[in-house]
Protein backbone atom coordinates (compact mmCIF):
# COMPACT_ATOMS: atom_id res chain seq x y z
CA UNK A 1 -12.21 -85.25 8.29
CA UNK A 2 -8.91 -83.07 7.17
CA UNK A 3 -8.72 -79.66 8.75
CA UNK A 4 -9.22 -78.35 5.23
CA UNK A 5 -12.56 -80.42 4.80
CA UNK A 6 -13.27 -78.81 8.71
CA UNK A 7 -12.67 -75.12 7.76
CA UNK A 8 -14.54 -75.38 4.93
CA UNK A 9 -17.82 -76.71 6.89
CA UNK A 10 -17.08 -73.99 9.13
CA UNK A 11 -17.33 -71.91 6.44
CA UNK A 12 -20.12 -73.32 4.52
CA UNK A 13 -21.99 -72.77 7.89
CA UNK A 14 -20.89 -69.14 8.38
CA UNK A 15 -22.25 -68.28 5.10
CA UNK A 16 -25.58 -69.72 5.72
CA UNK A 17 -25.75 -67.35 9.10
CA UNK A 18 -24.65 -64.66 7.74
CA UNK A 19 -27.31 -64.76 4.75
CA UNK A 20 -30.06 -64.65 7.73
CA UNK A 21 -29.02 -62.23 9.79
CA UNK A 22 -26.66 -60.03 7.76
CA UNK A 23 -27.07 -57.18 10.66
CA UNK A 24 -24.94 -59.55 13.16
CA UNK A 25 -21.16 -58.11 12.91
CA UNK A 26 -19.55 -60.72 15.08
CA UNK A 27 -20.69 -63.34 12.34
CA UNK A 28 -19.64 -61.46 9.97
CA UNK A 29 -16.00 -61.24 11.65
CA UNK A 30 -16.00 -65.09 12.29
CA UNK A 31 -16.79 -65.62 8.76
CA UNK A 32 -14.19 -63.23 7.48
CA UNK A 33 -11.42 -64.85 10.34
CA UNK A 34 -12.30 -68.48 8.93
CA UNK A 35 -12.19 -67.13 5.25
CA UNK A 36 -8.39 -66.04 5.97
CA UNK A 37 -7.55 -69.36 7.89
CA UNK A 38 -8.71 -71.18 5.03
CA UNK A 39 -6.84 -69.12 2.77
CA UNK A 40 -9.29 -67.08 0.95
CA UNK A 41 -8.16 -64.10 1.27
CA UNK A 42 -9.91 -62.98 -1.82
CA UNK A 43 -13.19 -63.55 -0.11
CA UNK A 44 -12.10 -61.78 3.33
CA UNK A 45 -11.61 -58.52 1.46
CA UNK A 46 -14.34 -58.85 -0.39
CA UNK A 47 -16.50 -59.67 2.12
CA UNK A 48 -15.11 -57.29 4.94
CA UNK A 49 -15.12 -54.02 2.07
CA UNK A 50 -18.60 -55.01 1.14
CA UNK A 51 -19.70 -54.15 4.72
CA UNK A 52 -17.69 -51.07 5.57
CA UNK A 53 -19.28 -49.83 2.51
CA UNK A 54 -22.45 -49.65 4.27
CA UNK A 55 -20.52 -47.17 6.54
CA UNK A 56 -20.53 -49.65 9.77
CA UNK A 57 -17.06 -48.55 11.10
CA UNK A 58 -15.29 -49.51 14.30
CA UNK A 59 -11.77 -50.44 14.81
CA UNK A 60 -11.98 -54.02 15.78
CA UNK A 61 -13.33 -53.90 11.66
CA UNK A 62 -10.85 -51.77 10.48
CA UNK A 63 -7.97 -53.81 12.17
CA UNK A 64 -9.70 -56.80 10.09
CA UNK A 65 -9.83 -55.24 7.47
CA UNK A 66 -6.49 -54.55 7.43
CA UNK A 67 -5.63 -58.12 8.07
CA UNK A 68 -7.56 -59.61 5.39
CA UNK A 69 -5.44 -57.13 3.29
CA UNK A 70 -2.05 -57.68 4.29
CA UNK A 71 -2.66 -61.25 3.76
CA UNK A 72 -3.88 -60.87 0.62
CA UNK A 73 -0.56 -58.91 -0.26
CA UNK A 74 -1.91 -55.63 -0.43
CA UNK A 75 -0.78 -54.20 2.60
CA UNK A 76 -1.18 -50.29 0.88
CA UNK A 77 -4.78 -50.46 0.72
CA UNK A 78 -4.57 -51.77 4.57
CA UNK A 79 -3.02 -48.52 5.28
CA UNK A 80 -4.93 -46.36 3.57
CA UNK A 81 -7.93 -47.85 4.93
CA UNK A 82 -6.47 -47.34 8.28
CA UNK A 83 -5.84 -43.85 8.06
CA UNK A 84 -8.46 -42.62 6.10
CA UNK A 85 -11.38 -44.10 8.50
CA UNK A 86 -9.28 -43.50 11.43
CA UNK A 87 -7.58 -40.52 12.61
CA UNK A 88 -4.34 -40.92 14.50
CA UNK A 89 -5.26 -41.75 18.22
CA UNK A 90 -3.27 -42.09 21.56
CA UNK A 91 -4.42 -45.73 21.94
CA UNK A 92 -1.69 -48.16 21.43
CA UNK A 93 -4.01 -50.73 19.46
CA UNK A 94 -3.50 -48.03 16.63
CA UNK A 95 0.15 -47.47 16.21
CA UNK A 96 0.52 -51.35 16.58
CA UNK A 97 -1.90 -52.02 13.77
CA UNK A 98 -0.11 -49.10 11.48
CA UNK A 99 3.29 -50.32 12.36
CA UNK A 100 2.47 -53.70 11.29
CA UNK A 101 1.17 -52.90 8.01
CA UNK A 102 4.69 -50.89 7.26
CA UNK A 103 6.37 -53.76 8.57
CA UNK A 104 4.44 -55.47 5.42
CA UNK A 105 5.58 -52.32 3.00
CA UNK A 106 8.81 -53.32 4.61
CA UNK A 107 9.10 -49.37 5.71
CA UNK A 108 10.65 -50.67 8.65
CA UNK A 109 12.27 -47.21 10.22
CA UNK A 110 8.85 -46.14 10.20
CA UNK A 111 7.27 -49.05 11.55
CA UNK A 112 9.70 -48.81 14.71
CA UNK A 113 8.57 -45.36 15.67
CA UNK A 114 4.73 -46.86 15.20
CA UNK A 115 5.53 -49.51 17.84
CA UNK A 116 7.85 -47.27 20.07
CA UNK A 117 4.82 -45.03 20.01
CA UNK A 118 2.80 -47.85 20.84
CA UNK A 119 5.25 -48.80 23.88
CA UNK A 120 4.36 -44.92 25.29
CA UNK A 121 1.03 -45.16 25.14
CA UNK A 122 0.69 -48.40 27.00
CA UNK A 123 4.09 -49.44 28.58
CA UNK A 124 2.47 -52.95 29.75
CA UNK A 125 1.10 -54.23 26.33
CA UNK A 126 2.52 -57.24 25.50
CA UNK A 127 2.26 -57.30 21.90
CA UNK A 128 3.86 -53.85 21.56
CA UNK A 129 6.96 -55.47 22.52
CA UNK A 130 6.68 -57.63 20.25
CA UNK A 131 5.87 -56.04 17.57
CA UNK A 132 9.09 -53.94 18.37
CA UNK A 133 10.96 -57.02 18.57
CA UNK A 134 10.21 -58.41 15.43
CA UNK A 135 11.03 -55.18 13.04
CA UNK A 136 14.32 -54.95 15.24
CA UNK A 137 15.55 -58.56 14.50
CA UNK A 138 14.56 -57.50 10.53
CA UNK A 139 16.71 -54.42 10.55
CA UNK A 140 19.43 -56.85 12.12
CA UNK A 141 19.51 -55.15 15.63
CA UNK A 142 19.31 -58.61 17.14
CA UNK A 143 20.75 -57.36 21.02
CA UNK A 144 17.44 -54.56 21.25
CA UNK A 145 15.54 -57.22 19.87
CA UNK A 146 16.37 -59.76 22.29
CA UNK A 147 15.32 -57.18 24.85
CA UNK A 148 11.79 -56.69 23.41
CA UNK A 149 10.30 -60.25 23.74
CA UNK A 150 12.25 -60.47 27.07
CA UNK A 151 10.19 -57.40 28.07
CA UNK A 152 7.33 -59.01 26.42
CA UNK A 153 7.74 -62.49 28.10
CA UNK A 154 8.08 -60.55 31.05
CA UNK A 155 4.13 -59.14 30.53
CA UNK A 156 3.03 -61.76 29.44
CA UNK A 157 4.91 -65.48 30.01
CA UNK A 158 2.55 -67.57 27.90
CA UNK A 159 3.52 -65.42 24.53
CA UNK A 160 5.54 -68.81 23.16
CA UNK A 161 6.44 -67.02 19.82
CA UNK A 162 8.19 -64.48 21.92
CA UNK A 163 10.00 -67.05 23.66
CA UNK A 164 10.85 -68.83 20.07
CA UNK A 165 12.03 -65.53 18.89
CA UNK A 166 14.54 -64.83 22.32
CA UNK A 167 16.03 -68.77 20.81
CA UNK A 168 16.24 -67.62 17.39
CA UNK A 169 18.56 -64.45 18.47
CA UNK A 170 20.44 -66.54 20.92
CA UNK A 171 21.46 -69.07 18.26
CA UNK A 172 22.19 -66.63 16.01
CA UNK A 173 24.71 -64.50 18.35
CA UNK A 174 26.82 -67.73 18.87
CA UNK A 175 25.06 -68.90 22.42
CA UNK A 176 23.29 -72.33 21.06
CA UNK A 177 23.13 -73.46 24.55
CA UNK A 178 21.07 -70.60 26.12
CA UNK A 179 19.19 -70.64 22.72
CA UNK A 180 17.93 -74.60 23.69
CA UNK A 181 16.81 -73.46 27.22
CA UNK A 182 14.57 -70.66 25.66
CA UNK A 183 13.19 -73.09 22.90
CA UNK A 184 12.12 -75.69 26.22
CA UNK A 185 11.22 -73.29 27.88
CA UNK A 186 8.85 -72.38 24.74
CA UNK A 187 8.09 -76.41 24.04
CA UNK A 188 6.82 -75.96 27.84
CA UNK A 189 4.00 -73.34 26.80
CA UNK A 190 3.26 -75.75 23.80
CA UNK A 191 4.34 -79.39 23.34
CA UNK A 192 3.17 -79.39 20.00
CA UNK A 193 4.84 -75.76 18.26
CA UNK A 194 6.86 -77.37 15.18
CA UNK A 195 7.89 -74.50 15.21
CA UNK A 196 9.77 -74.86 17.85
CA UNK A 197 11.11 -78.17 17.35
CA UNK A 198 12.41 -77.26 14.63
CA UNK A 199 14.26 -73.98 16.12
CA UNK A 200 15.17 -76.65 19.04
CA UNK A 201 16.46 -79.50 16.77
CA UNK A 202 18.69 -76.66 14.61
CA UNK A 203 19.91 -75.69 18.20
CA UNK A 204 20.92 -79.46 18.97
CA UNK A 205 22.73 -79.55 15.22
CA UNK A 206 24.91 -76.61 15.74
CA UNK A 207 26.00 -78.41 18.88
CA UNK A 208 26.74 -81.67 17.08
CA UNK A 209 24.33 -83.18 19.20
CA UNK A 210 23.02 -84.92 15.91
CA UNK A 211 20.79 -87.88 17.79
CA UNK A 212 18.74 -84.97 19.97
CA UNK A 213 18.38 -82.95 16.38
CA UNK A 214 17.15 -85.69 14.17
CA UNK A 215 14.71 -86.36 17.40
CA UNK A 216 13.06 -82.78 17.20
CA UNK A 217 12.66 -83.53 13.84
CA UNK A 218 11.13 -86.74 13.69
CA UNK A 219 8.75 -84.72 16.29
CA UNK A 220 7.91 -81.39 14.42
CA UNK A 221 6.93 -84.28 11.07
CA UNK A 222 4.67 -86.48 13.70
CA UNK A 223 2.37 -83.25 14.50
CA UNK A 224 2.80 -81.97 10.62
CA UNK A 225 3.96 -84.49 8.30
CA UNK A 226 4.00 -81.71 5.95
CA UNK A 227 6.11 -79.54 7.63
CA UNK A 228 8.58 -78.50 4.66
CA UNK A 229 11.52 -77.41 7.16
CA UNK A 230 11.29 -80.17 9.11
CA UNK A 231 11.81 -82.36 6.31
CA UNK A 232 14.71 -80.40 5.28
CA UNK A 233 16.65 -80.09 8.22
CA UNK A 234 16.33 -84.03 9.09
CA UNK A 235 17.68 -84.21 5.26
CA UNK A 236 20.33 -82.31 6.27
CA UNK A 237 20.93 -83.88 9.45
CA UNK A 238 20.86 -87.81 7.87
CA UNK A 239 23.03 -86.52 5.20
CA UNK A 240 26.65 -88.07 6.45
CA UNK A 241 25.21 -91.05 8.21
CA UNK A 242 22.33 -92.11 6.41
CA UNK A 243 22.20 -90.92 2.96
CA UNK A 244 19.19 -92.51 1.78
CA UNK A 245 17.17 -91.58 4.54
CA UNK A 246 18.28 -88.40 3.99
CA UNK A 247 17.83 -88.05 0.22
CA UNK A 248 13.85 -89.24 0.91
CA UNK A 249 13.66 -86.28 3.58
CA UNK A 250 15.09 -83.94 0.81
CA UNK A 251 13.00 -85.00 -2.01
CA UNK A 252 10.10 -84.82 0.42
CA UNK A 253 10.73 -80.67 0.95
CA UNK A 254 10.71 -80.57 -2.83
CA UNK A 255 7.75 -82.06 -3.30
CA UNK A 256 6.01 -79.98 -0.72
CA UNK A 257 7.68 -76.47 -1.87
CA UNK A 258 9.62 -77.04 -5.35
CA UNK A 259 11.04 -73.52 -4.44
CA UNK A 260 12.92 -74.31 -1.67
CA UNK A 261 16.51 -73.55 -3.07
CA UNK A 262 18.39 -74.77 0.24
CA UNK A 263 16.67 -78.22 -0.12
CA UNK A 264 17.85 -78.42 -4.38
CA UNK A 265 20.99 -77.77 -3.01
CA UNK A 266 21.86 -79.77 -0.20
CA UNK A 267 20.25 -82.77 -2.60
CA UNK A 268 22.12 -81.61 -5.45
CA UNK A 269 25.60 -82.05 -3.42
CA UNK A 270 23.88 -85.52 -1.96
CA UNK A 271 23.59 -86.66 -5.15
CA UNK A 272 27.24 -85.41 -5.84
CA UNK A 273 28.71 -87.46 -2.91
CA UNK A 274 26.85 -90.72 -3.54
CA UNK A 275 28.19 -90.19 -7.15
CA UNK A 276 24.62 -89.65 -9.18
CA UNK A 277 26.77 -87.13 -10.96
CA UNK A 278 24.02 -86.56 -13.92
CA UNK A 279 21.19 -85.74 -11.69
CA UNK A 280 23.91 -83.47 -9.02
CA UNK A 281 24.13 -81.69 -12.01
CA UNK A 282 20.55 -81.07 -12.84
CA UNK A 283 19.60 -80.08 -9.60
CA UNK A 284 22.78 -77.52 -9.16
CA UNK A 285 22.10 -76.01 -12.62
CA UNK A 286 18.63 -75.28 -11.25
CA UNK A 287 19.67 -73.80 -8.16
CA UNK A 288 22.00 -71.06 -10.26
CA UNK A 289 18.76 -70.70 -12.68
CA UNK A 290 17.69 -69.18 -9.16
CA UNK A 291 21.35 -67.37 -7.90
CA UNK A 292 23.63 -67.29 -10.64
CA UNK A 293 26.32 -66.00 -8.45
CA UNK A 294 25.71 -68.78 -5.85
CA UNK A 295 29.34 -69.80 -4.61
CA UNK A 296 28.26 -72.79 -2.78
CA UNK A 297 26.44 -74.31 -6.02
CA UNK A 298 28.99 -73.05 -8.70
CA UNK A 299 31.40 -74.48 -6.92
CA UNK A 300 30.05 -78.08 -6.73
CA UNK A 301 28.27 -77.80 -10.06
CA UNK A 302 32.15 -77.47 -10.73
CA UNK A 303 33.19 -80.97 -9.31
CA UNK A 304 30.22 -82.79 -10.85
CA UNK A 305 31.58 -81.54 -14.18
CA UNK A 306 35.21 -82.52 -13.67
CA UNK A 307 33.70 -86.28 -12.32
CA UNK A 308 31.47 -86.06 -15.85
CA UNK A 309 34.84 -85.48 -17.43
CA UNK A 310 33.81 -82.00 -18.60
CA UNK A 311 36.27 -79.98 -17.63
CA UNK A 312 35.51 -76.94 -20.16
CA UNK A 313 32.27 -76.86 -17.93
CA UNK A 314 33.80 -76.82 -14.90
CA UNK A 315 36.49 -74.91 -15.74
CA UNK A 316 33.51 -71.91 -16.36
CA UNK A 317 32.27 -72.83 -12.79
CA UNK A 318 35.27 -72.77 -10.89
CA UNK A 319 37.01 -70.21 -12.50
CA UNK A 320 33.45 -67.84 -11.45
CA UNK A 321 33.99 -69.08 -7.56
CA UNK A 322 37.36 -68.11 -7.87
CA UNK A 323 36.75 -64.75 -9.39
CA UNK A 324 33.76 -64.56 -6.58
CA UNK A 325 36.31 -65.82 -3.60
CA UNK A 326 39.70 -65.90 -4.42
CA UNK A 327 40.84 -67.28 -1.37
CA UNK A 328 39.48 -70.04 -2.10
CA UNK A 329 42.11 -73.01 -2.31
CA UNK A 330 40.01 -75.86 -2.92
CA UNK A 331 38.41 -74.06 -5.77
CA UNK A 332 41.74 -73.40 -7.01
CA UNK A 333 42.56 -76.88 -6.51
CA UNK A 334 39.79 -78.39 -8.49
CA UNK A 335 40.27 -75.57 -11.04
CA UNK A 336 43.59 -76.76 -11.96
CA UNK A 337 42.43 -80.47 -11.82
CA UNK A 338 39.87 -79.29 -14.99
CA UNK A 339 43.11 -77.59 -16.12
CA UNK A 340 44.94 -80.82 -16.19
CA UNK A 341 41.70 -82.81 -17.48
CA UNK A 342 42.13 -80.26 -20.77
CA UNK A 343 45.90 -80.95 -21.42
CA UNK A 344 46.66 -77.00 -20.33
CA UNK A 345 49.41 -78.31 -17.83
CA UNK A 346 50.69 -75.02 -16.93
CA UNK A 347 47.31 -73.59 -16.19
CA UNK A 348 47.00 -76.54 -14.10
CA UNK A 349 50.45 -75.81 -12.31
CA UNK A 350 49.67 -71.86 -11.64
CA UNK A 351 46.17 -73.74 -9.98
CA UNK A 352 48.05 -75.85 -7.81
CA UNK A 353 50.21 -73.38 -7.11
CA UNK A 354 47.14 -70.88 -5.98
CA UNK A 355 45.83 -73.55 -3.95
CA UNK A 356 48.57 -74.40 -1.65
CA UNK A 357 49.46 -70.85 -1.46
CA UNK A 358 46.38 -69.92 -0.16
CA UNK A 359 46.11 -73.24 2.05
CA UNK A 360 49.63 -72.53 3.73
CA UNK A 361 47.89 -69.14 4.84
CA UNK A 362 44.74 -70.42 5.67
């Protein structure tokens, strides 16, 4: 049996409880939980608004309620809800709960103060911290960030998101190696987190320690061989040494998530260096359908044109990466090869010229 097929028995048998004794709330917050798990959100707000209607309030409700609302995108009416059935309190299960929901309005400033106020109220509460942490790394304050889940691993060692989160700021302040200690120390809490196999395999990569990265991925797809970044990032990581491997991994993240721009690139410039110059072009074309001002896919949409011989077309491209980064030189470069594919020689020349101009100061 799938998990789906499993959370839908569960389901199908919460239902049939909750028809018999409709006065039983913890049923009717099991049923509501395995709603949102299964992704019916729909039905958890339904369900959860039909019964405060009857006026059966408490906050472990409400704080459902407000759940089943932010997933279901609609993170206002979890406010409102919030505040309008309960009055600001000096319990820090309150300000945590409001703070989260303006994390969701993305009314982050506001959503600090909730969780500092939080912090106040209850200086030993795990989840305050990380709370804290989490809006800090989104308004790009990665060093106090880094200090809330420490503080929060601190209360409570065992909080393996935490721990994922200290890796994620790590790797992104330049310290890959401290970043792989916290991401096994995090694989220790839970052998089987894709998450953090993935984290821990991105780690390896920026290392060039390619063999350990493509390992951690391999891993993260054996536990969810649907796992879209997982697939992606072994893409990525096959992509020099094993380009057909690597193309499968990358048509694989499409498949799962047709949205996933990073993935149409990376297989767009795959395609590019294995010389499928047609379908390179198709997939980078798509890509700026997405960011027109992309530099990364303008600029190799640029060189599948000149290899196409259509240098009018990727005269348009390169000229825009130039215009976008004029230093440039290899766009400059490849400009003035279009230039020189078109017969305008002394274009071509002033390209050339840009290019090793630029190169000498790079």
């Amino acid at each position: 049996m799938s998990y789906d097929e499993r959370v839908q028995r569960r389901i199908t048998d919460l239902e049939r409880k909750v028809r018999s004794r409709p006065e039983d709330r913890e049923l009717l917050s099991q049923l509501v939980r395995a709603y949102l798990e299964g992704g019916r959100t729909g039905a958890a707000v339904s369900r959860i608004e039909n019964h405060l209607a009857e006026g059966a309030v408490d906050f472990d409700l409400i704080e459902l309620a407000c759940e089943a609302h932010r997933r279901a995108g609609n993170p206002e009416r979890g406010l409102e809800l919030l505040e309008s059935s309960w009055s600001k309190t000096e319990r820090a299960p309150y300000w945590t709960l409001r703070g989260r929901l303006l994390e969701a309005l993305d009314r982050l400033d506001e959503a600090l103060l909730s969780h500092q106020k939080a912090i106040r109220l209850d200086p030993e509460r795990p989840t305050s911290f990380f709370r804290e942490g989490v809006t800090l790394m989104r308004l790009e304050r990665d060093d106090e960030a880094l200090h809330s889940f420490e503080r929060c691993v601190e209360l409570d060692s065992a909080m393996i998101k935490a721990q994922i989160n200290i890796g994620v700021i790590l790797d992104r302040l330049g310290d890959p190696r401290r970043a792989i200690e916290s991401f096994q120390r995090a694989l220790a809490i839970d052998m089987r987190s894709v998450e953090t196999h993935c984290n821990l395999g991105a780690s390896y990569g920026d290392l060039g320690m390619k063999k350990q990265a493509i390992a951690e991925f391999e891993q993260a797809l054996e536990i969810d061989p649907g796992c879209v970044l997982a697939h992606f990032n072994l893409g990525v990581a096959l992509m020099e040494e094993k380009p057909e491997e690597a193309q499968a991994a990358l048509k694989r993240a499409l498949a799962i998530d047709p949205s996933h721009w990073e993935a149409a690139y990376h297989l767009g410039v795959l395609y590019f260096k294995t010389g499928m110059y047609e379908a390179s072009v198709r997939l980078l074309q798509q890509c700026l359908k997405g960011q027109p001002e992309s530099i990364r896919a303008l600029y190799h949409l640029g060189l599948a044109y000149n290899k196409k011989d259509q240098p009018g077309r990727a005269i348009e491209c390169l000229n825009r990466v130039c215009e976008l980064d004029p230093e440039n030189s290899r766009a400059h470069y490849y400009l003035g090869v279009a230039h020189d594919k078109k017969g305008q020689y002394e274009k071509a020349l002033l390209c050339y010229q840009a290019a090793d101009r630029l190169a000498a100061h790079g």
